[in-house]
Protein backbone atom coordinates (compact mmCIF):
# COMPACT_ATOMS: atom_id res chain seq x y z
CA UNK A 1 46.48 98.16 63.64
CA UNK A 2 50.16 97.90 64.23
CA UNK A 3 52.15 95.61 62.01
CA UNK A 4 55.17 93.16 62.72
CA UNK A 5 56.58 89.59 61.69
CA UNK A 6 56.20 86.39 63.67
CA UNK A 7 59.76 85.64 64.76
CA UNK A 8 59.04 82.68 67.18
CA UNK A 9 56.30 79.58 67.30
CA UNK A 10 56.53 77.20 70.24
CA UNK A 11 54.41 73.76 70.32
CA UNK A 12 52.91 75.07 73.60
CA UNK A 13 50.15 77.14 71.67
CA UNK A 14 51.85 80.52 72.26
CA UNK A 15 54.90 82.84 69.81
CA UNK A 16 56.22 86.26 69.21
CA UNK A 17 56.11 88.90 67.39
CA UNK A 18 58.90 91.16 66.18
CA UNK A 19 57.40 94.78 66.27
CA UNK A 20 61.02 96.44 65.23
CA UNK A 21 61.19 97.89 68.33
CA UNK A 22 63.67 96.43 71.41
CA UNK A 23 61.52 94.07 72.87
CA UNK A 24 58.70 91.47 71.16
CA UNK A 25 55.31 90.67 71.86
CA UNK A 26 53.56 87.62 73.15
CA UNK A 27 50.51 86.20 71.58
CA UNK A 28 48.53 83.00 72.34
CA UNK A 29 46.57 81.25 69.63
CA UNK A 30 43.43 82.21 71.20
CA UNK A 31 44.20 85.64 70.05
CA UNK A 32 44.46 84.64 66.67
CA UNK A 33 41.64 85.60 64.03
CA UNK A 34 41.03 84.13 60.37
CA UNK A 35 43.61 81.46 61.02
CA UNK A 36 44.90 78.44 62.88
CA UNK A 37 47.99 78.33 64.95
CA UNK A 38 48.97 75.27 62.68
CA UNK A 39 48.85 77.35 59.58
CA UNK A 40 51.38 79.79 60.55
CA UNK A 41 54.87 79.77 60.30
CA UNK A 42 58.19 82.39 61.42
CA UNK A 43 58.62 85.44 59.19
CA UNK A 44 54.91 85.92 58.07
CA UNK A 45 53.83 89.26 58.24
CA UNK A 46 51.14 89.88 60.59
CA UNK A 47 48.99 92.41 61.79
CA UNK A 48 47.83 93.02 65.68
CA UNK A 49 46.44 95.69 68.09
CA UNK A 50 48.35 95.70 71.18
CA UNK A 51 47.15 94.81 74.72
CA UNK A 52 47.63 93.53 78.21
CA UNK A 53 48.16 90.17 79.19
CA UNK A 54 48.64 88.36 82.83
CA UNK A 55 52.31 88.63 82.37
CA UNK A 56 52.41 92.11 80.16
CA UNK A 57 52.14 93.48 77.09
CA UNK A 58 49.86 90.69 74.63
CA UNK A 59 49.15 91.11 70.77
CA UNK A 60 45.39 90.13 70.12
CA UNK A 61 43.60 90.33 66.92
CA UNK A 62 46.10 88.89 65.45
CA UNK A 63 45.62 88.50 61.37
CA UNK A 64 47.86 87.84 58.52
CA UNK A 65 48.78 90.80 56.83
């Protein structure tokens, strides 16, 4: 599992990720696992494997680290 730190949360449902490489990656709380969207916050460490979503590349399994 790759590992990053959540660098934006919107009240739509949906954030990023900073992987330390040039771009971020999307997640939506339904990819979330072990936790609530409510419960997280910016700079957490998490942990993710990457995938595809409609509009690109999409974390999912996303878990606190």
């Amino acid at each position: 599992m790759a590992e990053g730190t959540i660098k934006k949360l919107t009240e739509k449902g949906f954030g990023f990720i900073d992987t330390g490489g040039s771009k971020d990656l999307f997640f939506h709380h339904s990819s979330l696992e072990g936790v609530q969207y409510e419960q997280l916050q910016e700079g957490q460490r998490v942990t993710f494997t990457e995938g595809s979503g409609p509009k690109g590349p999409a974390a999912e399994n996303v878990r606190l680290a």
